[in-house]
N, C-alpha and C. Protein backbone atom coordinates (compact mmCIF):
# COMPACT_ATOMS: atom_id res chain seq x y z
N UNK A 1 5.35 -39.22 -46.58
CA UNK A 1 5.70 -39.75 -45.28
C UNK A 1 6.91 -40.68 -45.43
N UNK A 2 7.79 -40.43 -44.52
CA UNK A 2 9.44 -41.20 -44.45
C UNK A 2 8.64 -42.58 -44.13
N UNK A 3 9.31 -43.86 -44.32
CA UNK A 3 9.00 -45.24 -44.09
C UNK A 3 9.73 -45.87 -43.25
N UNK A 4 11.21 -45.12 -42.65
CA UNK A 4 11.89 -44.75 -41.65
C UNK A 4 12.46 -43.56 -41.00
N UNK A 5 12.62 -43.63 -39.82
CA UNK A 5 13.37 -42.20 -39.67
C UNK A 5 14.32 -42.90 -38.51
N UNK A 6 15.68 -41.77 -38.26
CA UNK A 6 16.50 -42.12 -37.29
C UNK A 6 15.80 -42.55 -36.31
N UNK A 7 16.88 -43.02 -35.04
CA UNK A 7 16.64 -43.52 -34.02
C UNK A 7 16.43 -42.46 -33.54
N UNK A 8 17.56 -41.37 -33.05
CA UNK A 8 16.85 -40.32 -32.34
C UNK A 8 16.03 -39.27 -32.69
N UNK A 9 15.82 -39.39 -33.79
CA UNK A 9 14.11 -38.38 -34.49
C UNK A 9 13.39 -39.02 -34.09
N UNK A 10 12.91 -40.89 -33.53
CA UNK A 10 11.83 -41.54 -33.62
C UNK A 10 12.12 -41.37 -31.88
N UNK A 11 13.12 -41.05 -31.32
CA UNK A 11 12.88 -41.08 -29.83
C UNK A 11 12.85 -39.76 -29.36
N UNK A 12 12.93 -38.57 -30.04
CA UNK A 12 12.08 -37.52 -29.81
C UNK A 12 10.95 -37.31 -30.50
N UNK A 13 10.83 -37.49 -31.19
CA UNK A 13 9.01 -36.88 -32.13
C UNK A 13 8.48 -37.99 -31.33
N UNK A 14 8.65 -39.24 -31.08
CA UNK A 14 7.55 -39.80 -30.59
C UNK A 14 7.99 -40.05 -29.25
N UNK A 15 8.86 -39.62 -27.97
CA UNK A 15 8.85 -40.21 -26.84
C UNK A 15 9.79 -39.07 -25.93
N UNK A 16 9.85 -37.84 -26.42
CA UNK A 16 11.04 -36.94 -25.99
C UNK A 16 11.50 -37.35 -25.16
N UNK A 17 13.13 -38.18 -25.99
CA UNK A 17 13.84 -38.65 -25.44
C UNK A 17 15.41 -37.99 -26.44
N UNK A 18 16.24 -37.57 -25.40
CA UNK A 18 17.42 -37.33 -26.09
C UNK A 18 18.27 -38.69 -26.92
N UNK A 19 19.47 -37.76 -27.60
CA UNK A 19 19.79 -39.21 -28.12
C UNK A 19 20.32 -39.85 -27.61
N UNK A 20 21.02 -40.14 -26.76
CA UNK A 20 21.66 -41.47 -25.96
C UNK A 20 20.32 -42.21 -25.14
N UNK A 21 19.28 -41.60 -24.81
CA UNK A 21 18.17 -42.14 -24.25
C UNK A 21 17.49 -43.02 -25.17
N UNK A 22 17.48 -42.42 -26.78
CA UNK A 22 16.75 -42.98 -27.94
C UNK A 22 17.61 -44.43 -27.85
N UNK A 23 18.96 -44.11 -27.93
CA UNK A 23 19.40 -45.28 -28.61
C UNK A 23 19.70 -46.49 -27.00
N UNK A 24 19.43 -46.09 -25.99
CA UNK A 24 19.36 -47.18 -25.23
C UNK A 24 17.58 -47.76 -25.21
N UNK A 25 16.81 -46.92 -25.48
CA UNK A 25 15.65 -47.66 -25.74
C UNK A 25 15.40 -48.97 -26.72
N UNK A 26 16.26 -48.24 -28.02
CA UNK A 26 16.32 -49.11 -28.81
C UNK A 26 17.24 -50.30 -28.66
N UNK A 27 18.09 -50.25 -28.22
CA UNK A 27 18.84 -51.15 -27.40
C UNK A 27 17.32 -52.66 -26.10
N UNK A 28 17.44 -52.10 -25.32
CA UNK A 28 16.15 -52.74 -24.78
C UNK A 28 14.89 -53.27 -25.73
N UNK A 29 14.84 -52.50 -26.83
CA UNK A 29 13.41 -53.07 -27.41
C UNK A 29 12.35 -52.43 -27.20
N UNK A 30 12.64 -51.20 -26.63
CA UNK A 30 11.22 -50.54 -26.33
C UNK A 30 10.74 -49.52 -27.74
N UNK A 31 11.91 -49.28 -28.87
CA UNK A 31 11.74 -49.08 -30.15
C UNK A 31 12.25 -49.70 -30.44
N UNK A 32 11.55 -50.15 -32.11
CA UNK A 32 11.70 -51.44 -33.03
C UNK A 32 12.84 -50.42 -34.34
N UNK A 33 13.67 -51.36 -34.56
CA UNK A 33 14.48 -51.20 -35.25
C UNK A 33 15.17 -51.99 -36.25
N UNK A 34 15.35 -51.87 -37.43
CA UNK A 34 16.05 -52.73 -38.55
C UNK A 34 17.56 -52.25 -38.56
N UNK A 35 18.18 -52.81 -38.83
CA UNK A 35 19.86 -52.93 -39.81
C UNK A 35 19.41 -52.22 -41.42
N UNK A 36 20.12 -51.56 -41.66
CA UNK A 36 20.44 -51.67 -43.01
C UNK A 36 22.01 -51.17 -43.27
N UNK A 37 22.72 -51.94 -43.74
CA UNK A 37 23.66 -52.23 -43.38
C UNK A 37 24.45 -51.86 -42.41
N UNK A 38 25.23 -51.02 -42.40
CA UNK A 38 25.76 -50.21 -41.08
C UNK A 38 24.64 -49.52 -39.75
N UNK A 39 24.08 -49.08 -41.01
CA UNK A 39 22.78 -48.12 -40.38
C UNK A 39 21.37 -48.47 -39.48
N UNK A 40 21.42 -48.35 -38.10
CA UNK A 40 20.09 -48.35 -37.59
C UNK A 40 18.82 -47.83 -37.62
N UNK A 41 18.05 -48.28 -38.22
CA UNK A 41 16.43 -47.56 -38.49
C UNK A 41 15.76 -47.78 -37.90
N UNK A 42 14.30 -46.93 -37.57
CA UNK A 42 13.15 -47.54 -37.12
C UNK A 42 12.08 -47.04 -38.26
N UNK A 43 11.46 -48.38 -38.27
CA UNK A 43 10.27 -48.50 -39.52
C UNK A 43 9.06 -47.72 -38.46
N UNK A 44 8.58 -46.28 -39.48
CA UNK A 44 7.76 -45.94 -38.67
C UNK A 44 6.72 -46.76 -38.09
N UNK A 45 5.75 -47.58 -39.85
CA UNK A 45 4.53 -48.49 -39.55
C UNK A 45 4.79 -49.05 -38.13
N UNK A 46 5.84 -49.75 -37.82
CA UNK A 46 5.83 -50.57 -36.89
C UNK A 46 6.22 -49.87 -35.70
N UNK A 47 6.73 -48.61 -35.41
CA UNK A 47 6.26 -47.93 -34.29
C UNK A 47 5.06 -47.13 -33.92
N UNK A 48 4.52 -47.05 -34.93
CA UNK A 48 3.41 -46.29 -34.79
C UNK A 48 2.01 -48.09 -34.45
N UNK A 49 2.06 -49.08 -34.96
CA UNK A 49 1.62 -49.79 -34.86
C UNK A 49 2.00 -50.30 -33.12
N UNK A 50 3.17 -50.43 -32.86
CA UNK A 50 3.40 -50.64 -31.62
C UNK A 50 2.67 -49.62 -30.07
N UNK A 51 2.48 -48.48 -30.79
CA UNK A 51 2.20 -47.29 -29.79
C UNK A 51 0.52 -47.29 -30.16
N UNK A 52 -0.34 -48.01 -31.02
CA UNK A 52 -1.51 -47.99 -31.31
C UNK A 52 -2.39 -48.37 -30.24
N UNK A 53 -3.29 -48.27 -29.78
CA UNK A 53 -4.23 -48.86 -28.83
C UNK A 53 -5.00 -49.95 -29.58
N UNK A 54 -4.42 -51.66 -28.86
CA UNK A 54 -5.37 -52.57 -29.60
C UNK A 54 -7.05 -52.75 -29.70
N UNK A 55 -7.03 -52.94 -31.00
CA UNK A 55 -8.29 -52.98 -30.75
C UNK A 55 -9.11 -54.35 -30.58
N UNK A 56 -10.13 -54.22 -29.89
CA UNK A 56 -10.95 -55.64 -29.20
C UNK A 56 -11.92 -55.65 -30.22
N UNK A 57 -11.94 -57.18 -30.56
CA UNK A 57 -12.63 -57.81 -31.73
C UNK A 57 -14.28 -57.97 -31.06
N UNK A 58 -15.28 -57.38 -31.53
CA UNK A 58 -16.55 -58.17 -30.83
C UNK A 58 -17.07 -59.08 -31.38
N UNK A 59 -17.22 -60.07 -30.87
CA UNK A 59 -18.26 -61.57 -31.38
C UNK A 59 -19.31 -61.30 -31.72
């Protein structure tokens, strides 16, 4: 399993969204994204963590 993938692989496999759609999402914040140097990524963990359904703690 990749530990990143592009912006617009992560805004179609997970949101079919073309690429100028991907990368204004990511722009807004609605996908999470790192720098590495030039290059924009998204860390899957943390989109897939973001798109997770939280779960409720019981007492």
């Amino acid at each position: 399993m990749k530990k990143t993938i592009s912006v617009p692989e992560a805004g179609r496999e997970y949101f079919d969204l073309g690429r100028n759609a991907s990368y204004e999402a990511a722009k807004r914040g609605d996908i999470p994204t790192i720098r590495i140097g030039k290059i924009l990524r998204v860390p899957v963990i943390a989109l897939e963590e973001m798109l997770s359904p939280k779960r409720s703690e019981v007492a």
